[in-house]
C-alpha atoms as a PDB file:
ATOM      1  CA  UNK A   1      29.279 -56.127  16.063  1.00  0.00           C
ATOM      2  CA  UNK A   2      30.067 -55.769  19.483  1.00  0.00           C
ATOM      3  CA  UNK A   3      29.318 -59.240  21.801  1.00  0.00           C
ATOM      4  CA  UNK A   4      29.048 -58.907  25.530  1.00  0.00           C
ATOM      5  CA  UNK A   5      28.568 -61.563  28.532  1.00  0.00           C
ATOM      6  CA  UNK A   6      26.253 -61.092  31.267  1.00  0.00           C
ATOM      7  CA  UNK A   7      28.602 -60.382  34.042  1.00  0.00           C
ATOM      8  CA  UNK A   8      29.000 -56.843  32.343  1.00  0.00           C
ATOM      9  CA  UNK A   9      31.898 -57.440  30.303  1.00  0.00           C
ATOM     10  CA  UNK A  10      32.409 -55.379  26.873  1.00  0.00           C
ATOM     11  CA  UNK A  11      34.250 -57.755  24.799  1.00  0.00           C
ATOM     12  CA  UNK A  12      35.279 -54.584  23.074  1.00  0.00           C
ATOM     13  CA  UNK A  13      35.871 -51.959  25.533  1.00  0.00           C
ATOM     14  CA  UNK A  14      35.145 -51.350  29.513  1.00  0.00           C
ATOM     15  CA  UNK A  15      33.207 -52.909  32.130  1.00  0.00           C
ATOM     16  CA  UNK A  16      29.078 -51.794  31.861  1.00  0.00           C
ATOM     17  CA  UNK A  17      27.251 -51.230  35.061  1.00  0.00           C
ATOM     18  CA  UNK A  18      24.546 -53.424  36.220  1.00  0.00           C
ATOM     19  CA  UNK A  19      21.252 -51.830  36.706  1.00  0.00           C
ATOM     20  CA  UNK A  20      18.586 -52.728  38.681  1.00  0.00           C
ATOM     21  CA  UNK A  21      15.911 -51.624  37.149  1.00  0.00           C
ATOM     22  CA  UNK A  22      13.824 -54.356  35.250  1.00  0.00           C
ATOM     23  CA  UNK A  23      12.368 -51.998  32.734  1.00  0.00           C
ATOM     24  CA  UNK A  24       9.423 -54.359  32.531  1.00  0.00           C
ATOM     25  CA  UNK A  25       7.321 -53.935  35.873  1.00  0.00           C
ATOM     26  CA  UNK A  26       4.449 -51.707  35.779  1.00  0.00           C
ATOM     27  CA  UNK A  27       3.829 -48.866  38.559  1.00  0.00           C
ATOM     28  CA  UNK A  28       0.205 -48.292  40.301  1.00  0.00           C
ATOM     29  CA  UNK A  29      -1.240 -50.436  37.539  1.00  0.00           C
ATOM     30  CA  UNK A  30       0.346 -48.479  34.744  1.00  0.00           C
ATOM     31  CA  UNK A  31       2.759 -49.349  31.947  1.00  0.00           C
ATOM     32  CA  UNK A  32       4.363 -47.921  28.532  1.00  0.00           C
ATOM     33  CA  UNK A  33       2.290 -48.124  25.396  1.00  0.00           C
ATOM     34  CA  UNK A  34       5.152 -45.921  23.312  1.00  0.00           C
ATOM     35  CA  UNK A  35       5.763 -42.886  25.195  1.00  0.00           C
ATOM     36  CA  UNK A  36       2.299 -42.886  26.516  1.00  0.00           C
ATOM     37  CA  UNK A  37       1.164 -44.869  30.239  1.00  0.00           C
ATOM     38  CA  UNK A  38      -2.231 -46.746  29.584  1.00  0.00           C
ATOM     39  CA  UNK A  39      -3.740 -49.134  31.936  1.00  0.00           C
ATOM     40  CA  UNK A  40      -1.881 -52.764  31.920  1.00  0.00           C
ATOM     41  CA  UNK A  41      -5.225 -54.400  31.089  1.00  0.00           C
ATOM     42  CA  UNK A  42      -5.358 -52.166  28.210  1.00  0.00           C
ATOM     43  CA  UNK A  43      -1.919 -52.208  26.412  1.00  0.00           C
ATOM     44  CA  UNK A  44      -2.886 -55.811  25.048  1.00  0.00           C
ATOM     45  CA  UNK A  45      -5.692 -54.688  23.388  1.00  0.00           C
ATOM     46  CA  UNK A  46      -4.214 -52.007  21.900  1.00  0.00           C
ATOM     47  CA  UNK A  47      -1.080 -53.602  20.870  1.00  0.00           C
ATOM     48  CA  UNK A  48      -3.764 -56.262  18.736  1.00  0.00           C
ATOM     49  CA  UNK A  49      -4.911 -52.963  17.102  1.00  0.00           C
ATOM     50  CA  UNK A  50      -1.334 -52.051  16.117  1.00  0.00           C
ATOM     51  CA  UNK A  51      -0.816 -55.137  14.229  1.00  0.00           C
ATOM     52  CA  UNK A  52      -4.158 -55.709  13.237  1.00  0.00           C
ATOM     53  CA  UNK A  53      -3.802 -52.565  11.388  1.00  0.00           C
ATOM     54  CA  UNK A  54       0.061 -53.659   9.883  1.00  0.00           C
ATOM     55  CA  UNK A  55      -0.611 -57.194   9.602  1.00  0.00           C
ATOM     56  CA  UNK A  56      -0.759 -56.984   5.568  1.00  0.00           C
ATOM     57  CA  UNK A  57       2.356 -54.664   5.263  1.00  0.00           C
ATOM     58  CA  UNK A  58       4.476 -56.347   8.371  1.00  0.00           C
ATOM     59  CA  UNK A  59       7.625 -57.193   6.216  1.00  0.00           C
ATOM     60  CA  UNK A  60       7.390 -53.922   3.997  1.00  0.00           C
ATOM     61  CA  UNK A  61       6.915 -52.166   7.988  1.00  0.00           C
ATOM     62  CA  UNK A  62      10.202 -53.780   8.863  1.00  0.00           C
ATOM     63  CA  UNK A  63      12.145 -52.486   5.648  1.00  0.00           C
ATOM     64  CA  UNK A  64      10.785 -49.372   6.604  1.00  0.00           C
ATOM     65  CA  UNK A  65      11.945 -49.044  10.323  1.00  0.00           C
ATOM     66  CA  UNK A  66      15.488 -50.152   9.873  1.00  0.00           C
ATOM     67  CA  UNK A  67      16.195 -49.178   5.980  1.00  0.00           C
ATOM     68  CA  UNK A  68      15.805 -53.394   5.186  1.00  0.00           C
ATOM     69  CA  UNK A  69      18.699 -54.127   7.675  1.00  0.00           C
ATOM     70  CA  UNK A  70      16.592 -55.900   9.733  1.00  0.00           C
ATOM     71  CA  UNK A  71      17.158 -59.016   6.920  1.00  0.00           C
ATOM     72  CA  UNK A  72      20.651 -58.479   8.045  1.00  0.00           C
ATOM     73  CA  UNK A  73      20.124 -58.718  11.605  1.00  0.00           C
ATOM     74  CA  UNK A  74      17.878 -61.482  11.363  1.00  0.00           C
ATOM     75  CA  UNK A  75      20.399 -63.691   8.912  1.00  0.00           C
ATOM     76  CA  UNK A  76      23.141 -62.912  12.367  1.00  0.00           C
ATOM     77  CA  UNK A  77      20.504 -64.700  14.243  1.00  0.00           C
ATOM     78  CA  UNK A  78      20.091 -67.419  12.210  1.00  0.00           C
ATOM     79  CA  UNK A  79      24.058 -67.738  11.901  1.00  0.00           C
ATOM     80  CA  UNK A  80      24.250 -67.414  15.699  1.00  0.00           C
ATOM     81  CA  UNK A  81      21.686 -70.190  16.401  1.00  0.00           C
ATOM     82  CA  UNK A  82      23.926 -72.594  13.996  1.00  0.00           C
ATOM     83  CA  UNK A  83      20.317 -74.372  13.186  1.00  0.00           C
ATOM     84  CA  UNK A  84      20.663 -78.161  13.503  1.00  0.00           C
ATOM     85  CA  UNK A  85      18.497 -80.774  11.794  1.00  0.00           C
ATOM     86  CA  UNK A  86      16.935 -82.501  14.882  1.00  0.00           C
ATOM     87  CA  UNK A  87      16.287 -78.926  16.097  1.00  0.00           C
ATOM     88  CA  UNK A  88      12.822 -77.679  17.133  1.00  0.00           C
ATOM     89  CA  UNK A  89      12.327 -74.044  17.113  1.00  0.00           C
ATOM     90  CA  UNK A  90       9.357 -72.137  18.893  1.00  0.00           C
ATOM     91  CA  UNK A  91       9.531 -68.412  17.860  1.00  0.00           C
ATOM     92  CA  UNK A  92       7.669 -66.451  19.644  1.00  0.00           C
ATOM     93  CA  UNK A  93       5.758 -63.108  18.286  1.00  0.00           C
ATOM     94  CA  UNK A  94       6.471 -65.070  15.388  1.00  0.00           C
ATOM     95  CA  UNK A  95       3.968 -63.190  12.688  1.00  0.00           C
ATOM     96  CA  UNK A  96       4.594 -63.773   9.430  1.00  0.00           C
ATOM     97  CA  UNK A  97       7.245 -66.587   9.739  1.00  0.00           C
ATOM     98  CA  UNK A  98      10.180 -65.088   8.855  1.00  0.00           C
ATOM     99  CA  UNK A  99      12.266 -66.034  11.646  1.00  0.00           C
ATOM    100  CA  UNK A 100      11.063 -69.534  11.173  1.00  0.00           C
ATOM    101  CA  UNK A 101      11.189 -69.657   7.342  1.00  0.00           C
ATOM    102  CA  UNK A 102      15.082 -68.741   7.903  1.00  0.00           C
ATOM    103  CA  UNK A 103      15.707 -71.001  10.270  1.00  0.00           C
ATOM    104  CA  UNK A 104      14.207 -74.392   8.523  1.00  0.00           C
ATOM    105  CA  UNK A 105      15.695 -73.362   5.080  1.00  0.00           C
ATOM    106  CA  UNK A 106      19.470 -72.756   7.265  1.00  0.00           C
ATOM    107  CA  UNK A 107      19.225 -76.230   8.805  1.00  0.00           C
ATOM    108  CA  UNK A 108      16.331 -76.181  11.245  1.00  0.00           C
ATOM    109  CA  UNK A 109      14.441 -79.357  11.912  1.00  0.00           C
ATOM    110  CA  UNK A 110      10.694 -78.078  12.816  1.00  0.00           C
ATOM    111  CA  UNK A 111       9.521 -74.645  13.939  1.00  0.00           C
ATOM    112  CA  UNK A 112       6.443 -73.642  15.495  1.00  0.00           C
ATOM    113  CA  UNK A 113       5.477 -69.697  14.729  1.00  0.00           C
ATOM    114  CA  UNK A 114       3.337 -68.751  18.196  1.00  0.00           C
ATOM    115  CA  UNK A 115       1.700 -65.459  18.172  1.00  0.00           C
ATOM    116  CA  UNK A 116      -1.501 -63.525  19.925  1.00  0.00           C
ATOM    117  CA  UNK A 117      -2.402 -62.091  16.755  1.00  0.00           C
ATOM    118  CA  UNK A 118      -4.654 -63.495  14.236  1.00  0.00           C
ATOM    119  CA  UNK A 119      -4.263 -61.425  11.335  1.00  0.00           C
ATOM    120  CA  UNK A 120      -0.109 -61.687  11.625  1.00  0.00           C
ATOM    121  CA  UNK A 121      -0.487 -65.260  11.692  1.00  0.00           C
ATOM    122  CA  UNK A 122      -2.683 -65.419   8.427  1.00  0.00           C
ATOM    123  CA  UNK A 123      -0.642 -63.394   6.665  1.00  0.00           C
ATOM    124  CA  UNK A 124       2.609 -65.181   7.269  1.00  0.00           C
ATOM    125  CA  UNK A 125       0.479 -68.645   6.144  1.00  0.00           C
ATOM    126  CA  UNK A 126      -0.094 -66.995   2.915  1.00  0.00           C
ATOM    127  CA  UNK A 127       3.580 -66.211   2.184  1.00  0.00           C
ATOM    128  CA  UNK A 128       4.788 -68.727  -0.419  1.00  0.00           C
ATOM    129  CA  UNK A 129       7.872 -69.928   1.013  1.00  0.00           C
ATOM    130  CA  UNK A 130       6.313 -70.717   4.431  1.00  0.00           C
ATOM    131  CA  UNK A 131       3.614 -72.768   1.587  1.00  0.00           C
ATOM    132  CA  UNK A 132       6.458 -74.702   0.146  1.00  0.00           C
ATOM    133  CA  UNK A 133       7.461 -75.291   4.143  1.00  0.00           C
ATOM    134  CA  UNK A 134       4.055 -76.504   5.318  1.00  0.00           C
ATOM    135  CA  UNK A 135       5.003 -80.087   6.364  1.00  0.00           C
ATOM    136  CA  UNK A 136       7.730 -78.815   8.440  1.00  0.00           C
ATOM    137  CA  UNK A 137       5.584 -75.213  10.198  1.00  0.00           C
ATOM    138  CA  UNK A 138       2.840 -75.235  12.722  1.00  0.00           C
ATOM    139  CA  UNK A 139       1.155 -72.129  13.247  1.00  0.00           C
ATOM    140  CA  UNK A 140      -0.119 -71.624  16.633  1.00  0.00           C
ATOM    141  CA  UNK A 141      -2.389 -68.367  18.635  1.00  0.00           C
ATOM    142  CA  UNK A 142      -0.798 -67.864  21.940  1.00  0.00           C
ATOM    143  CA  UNK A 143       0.418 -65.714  24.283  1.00  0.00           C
ATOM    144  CA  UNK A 144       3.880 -64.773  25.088  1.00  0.00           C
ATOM    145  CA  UNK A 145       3.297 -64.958  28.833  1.00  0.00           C
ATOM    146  CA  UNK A 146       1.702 -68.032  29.532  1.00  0.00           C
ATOM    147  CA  UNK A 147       2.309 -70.278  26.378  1.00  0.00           C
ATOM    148  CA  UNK A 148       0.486 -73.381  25.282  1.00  0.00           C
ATOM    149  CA  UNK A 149       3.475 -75.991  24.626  1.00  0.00           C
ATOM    150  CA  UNK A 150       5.152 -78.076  27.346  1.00  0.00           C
ATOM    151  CA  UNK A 151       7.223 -77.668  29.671  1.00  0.00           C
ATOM    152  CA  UNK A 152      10.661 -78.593  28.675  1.00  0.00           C
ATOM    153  CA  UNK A 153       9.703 -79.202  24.884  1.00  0.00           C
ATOM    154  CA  UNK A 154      12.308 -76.926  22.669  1.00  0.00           C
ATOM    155  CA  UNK A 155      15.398 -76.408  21.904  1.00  0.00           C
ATOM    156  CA  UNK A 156      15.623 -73.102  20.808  1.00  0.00           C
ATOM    157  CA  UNK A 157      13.112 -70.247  21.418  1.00  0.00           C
ATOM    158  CA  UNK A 158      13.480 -67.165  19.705  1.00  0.00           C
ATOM    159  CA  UNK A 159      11.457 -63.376  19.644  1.00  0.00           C
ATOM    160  CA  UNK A 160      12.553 -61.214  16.701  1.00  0.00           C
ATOM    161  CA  UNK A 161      11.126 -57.449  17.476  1.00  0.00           C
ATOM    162  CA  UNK A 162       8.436 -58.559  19.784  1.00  0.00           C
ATOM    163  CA  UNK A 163       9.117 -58.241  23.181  1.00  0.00           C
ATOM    164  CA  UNK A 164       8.857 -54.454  23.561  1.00  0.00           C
ATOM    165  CA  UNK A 165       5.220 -55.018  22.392  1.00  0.00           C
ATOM    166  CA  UNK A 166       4.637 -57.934  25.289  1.00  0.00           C
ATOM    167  CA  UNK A 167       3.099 -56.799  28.485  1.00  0.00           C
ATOM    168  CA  UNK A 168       4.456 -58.504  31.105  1.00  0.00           C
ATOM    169  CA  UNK A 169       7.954 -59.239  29.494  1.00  0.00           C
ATOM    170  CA  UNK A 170       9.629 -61.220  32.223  1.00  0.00           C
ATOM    171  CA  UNK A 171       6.731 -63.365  32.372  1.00  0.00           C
ATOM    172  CA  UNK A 172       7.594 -64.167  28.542  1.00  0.00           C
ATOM    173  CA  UNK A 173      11.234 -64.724  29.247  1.00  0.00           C
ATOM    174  CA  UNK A 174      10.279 -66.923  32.096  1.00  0.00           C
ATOM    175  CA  UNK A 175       7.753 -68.960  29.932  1.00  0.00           C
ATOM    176  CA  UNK A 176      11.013 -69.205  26.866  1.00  0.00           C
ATOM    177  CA  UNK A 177      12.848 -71.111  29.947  1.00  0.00           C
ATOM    178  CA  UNK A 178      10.123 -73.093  31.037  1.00  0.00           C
ATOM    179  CA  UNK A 179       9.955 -74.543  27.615  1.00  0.00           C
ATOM    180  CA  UNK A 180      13.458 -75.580  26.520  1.00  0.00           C
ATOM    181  CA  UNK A 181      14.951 -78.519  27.169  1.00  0.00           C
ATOM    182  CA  UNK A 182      18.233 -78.648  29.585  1.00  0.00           C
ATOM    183  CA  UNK A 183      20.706 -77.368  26.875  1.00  0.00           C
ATOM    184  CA  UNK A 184      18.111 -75.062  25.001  1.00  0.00           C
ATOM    185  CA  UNK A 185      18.765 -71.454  23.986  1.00  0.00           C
ATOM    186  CA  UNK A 186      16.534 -67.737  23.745  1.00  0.00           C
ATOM    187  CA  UNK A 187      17.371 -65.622  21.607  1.00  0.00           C
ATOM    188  CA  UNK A 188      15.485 -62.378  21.415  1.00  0.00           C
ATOM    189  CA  UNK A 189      16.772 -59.603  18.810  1.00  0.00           C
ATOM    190  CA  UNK A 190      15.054 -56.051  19.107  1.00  0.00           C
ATOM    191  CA  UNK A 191      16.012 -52.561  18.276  1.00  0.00           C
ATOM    192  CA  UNK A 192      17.429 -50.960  21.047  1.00  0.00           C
ATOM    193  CA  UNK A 193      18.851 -47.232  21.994  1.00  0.00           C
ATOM    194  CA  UNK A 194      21.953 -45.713  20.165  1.00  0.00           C
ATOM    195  CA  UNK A 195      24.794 -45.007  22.105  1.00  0.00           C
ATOM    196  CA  UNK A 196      26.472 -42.710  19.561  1.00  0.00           C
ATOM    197  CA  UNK A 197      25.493 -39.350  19.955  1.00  0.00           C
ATOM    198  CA  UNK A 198      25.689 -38.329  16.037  1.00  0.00           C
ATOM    199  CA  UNK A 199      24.123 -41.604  14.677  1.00  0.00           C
ATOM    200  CA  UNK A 200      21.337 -40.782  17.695  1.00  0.00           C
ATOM    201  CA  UNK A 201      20.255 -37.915  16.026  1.00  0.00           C
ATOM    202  CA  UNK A 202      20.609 -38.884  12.032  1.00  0.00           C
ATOM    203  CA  UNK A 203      17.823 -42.545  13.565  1.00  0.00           C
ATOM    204  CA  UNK A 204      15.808 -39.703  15.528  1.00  0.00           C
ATOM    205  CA  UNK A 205      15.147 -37.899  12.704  1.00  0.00           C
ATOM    206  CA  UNK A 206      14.335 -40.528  10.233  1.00  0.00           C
ATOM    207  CA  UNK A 207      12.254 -42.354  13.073  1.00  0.00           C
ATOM    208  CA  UNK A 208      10.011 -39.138  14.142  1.00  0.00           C
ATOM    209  CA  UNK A 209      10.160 -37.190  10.851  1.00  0.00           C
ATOM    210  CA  UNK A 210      10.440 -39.420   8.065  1.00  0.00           C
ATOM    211  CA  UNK A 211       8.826 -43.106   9.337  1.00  0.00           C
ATOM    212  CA  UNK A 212       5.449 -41.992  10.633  1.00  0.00           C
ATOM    213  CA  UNK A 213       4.869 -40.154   6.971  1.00  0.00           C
ATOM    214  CA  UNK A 214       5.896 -43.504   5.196  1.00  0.00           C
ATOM    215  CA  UNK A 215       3.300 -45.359   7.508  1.00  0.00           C
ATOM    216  CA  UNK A 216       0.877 -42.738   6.435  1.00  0.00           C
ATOM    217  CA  UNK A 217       1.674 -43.076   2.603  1.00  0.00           C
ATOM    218  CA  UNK A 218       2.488 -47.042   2.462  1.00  0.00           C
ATOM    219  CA  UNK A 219      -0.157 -48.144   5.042  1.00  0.00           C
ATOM    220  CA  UNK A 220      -2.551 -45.305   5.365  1.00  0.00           C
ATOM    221  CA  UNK A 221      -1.813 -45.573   9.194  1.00  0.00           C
ATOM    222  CA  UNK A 222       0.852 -43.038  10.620  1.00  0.00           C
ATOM    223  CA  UNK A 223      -0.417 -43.994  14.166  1.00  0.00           C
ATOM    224  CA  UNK A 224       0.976 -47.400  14.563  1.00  0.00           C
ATOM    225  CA  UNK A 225       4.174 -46.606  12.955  1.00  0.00           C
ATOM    226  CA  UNK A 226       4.432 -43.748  15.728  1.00  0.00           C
ATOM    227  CA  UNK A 227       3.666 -46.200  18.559  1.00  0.00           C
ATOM    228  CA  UNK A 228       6.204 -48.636  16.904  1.00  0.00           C
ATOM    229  CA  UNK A 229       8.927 -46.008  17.108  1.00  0.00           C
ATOM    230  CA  UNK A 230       7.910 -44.829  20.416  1.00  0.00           C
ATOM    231  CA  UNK A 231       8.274 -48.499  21.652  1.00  0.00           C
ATOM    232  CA  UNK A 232      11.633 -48.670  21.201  1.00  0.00           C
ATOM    233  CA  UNK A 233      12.806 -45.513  23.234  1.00  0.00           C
ATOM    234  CA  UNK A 234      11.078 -46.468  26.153  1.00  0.00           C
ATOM    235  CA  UNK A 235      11.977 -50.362  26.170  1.00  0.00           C
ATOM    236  CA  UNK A 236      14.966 -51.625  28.549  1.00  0.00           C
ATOM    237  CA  UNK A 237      18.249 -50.820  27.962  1.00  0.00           C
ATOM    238  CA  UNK A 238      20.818 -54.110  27.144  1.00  0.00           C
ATOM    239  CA  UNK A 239      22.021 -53.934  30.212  1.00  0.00           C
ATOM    240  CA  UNK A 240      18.876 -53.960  31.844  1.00  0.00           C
ATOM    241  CA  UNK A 241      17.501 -56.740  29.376  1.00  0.00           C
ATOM    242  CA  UNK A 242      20.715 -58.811  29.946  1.00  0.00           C
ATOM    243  CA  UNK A 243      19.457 -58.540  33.951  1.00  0.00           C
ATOM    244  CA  UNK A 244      16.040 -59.934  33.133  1.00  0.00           C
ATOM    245  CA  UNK A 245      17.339 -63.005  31.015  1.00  0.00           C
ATOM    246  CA  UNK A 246      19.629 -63.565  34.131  1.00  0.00           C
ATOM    247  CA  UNK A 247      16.950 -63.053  36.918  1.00  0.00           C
ATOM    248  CA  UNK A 248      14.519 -65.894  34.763  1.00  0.00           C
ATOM    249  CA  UNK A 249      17.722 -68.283  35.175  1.00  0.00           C
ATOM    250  CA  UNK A 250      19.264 -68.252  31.929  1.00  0.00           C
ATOM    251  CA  UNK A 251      22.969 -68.528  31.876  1.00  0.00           C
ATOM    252  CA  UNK A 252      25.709 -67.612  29.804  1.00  0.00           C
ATOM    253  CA  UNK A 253      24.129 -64.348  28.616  1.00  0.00           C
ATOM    254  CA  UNK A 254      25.537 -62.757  26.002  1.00  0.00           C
ATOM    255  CA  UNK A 255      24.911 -59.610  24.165  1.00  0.00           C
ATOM    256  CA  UNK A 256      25.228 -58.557  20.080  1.00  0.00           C
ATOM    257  CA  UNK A 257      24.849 -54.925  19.511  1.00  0.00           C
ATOM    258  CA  UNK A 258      24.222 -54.671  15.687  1.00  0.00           C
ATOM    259  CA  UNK A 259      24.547 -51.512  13.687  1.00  0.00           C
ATOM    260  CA  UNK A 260      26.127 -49.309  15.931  1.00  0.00           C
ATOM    261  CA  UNK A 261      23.533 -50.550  18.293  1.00  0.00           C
ATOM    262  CA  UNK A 262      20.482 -49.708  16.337  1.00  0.00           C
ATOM    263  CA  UNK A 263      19.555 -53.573  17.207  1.00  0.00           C
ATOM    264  CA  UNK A 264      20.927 -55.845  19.987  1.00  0.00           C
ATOM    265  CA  UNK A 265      21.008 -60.309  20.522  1.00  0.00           C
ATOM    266  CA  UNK A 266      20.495 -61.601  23.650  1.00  0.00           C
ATOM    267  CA  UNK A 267      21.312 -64.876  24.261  1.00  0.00           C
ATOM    268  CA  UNK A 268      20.844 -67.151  27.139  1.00  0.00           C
ATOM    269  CA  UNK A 269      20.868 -70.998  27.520  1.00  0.00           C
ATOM    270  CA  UNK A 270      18.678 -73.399  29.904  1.00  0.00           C
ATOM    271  CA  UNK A 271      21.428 -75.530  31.353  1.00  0.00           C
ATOM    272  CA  UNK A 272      19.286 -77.680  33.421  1.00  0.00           C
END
């Protein structure tokens, strides 16, 4: 695990350029929907279709696109966010609960799972430990990018694998500031691009050859799986990311690359 601050430090090896780029603006109207350009207006609308169609087979989806790691990556999180008991947690993109389920059964006080997408959110409500969690969950339909809670009303907001799917992603990070409290923290994990040049090609391989056929034989939906994959090549790099948490006023930024950098952390805290 390799951890990184914001002013481009490596903890484990040399200083990382700063880019400039914000890998989340659109051009002439235009913006990524995998390795496609679609009309912004549209890449909403077909993002709902994605997970409308892998709403029911979300968690098995996950096992598939990272070889069930992802439960690894997601108990760093967890272990990273040190959950507290009079902490409220508002994950965002937050599907089928699982962020949300780990984070009240490590400590958490209340969480609130907030997502655009109906079908995700009734499938994670019919998940038996987010059941025997009830009193403690509130399930809520919003978007990322202008959200319905207060200003100033959490103290930790988190986005497991979502943001490459938002639209307007520093809108989102700007609305996860807007709604901690002074001392809050975002967290946001997401694959990310491979540095190594040998484990590059053994993921490319299993992500363009091997996961869009296990789509098509778990799911009966190669498509979305595709897109999925596609996502993550064409979202921000770290760096980049590390920029936008910066530019929305979050401080102490830090970086996690997990896995050889298969998935990253970034953190940043509110501090007033």
């Amino acid at each position: 695990m390799t951890d990184q601050s914001q002013n481009g430090r490596n903890d484990d090896g040399p200083d990382i350029q700063r880019l400039e780029n914000q890998g989340g603006d659109d051009h002439d109207g235009v913006i990524d929907f995998g390795f496609r350009t679609v009309r912004r207006e549209a890449k909403r609308g077909m993002v709902r279709d994605v997970f409308d169609s892998v709403a029911s087979r979300y968690d098995v989806m996950n096992d598939l696109m990272s070889g069930g790691v992802h439960r690894l990556w997601k108990a760093a999180m967890i272990d990273w966010i040190a959950p507290q008991p009079v902490q409220t947690l508002v994950d965002l993109a937050g599907g089928t609960g699982d962020i949300s389920q780990r984070f009240l059964t490590a400590g958490g006080g209340n969480a609130i799972v907030c997502d655009i997408n109906e079908a995700m959110l009734a499938a994670g409500r019919q998940r038996r430990d987010m059941i025997r969690l009830a009193d403690r969950v509130r399930w809520c339909t919003g978007n990322a990018e202008a959200l319905p809670f207060e200003t100033a009303s959490a103290d930790i907001v988190t986005i497991a694998f979502g943001l490459r799917n938002v639209t307007d992603r520093d809108a989102a990070i700007a609305e996860a500031h807007r709604i901690l409290r002074p001392g809050g923290r975002f967290l946001c994990l997401e694959f990310s691009q491979v540095s190594n040049a040998a484990l590059a090609r053994v993921y490319d391989s299993w992500s363009f050859n091997v996961l869009p056929r296990l789509g098509q034989l778990v799911a009966g939906d190669a498509d979305s799986y595709r897109y999925l994959v596609e996502s993550i090549r064409t979202f921000p790099s770290p760096e980049i990311l590390a920029d936008m948490f910066a530019g929305a006023s979050f401080a102490q930024v830090r970086v996690r690359r997990l896995s050889g950098g298969i998935a990253c952390i970034h953190s940043g805290w509110k501090l007033d």
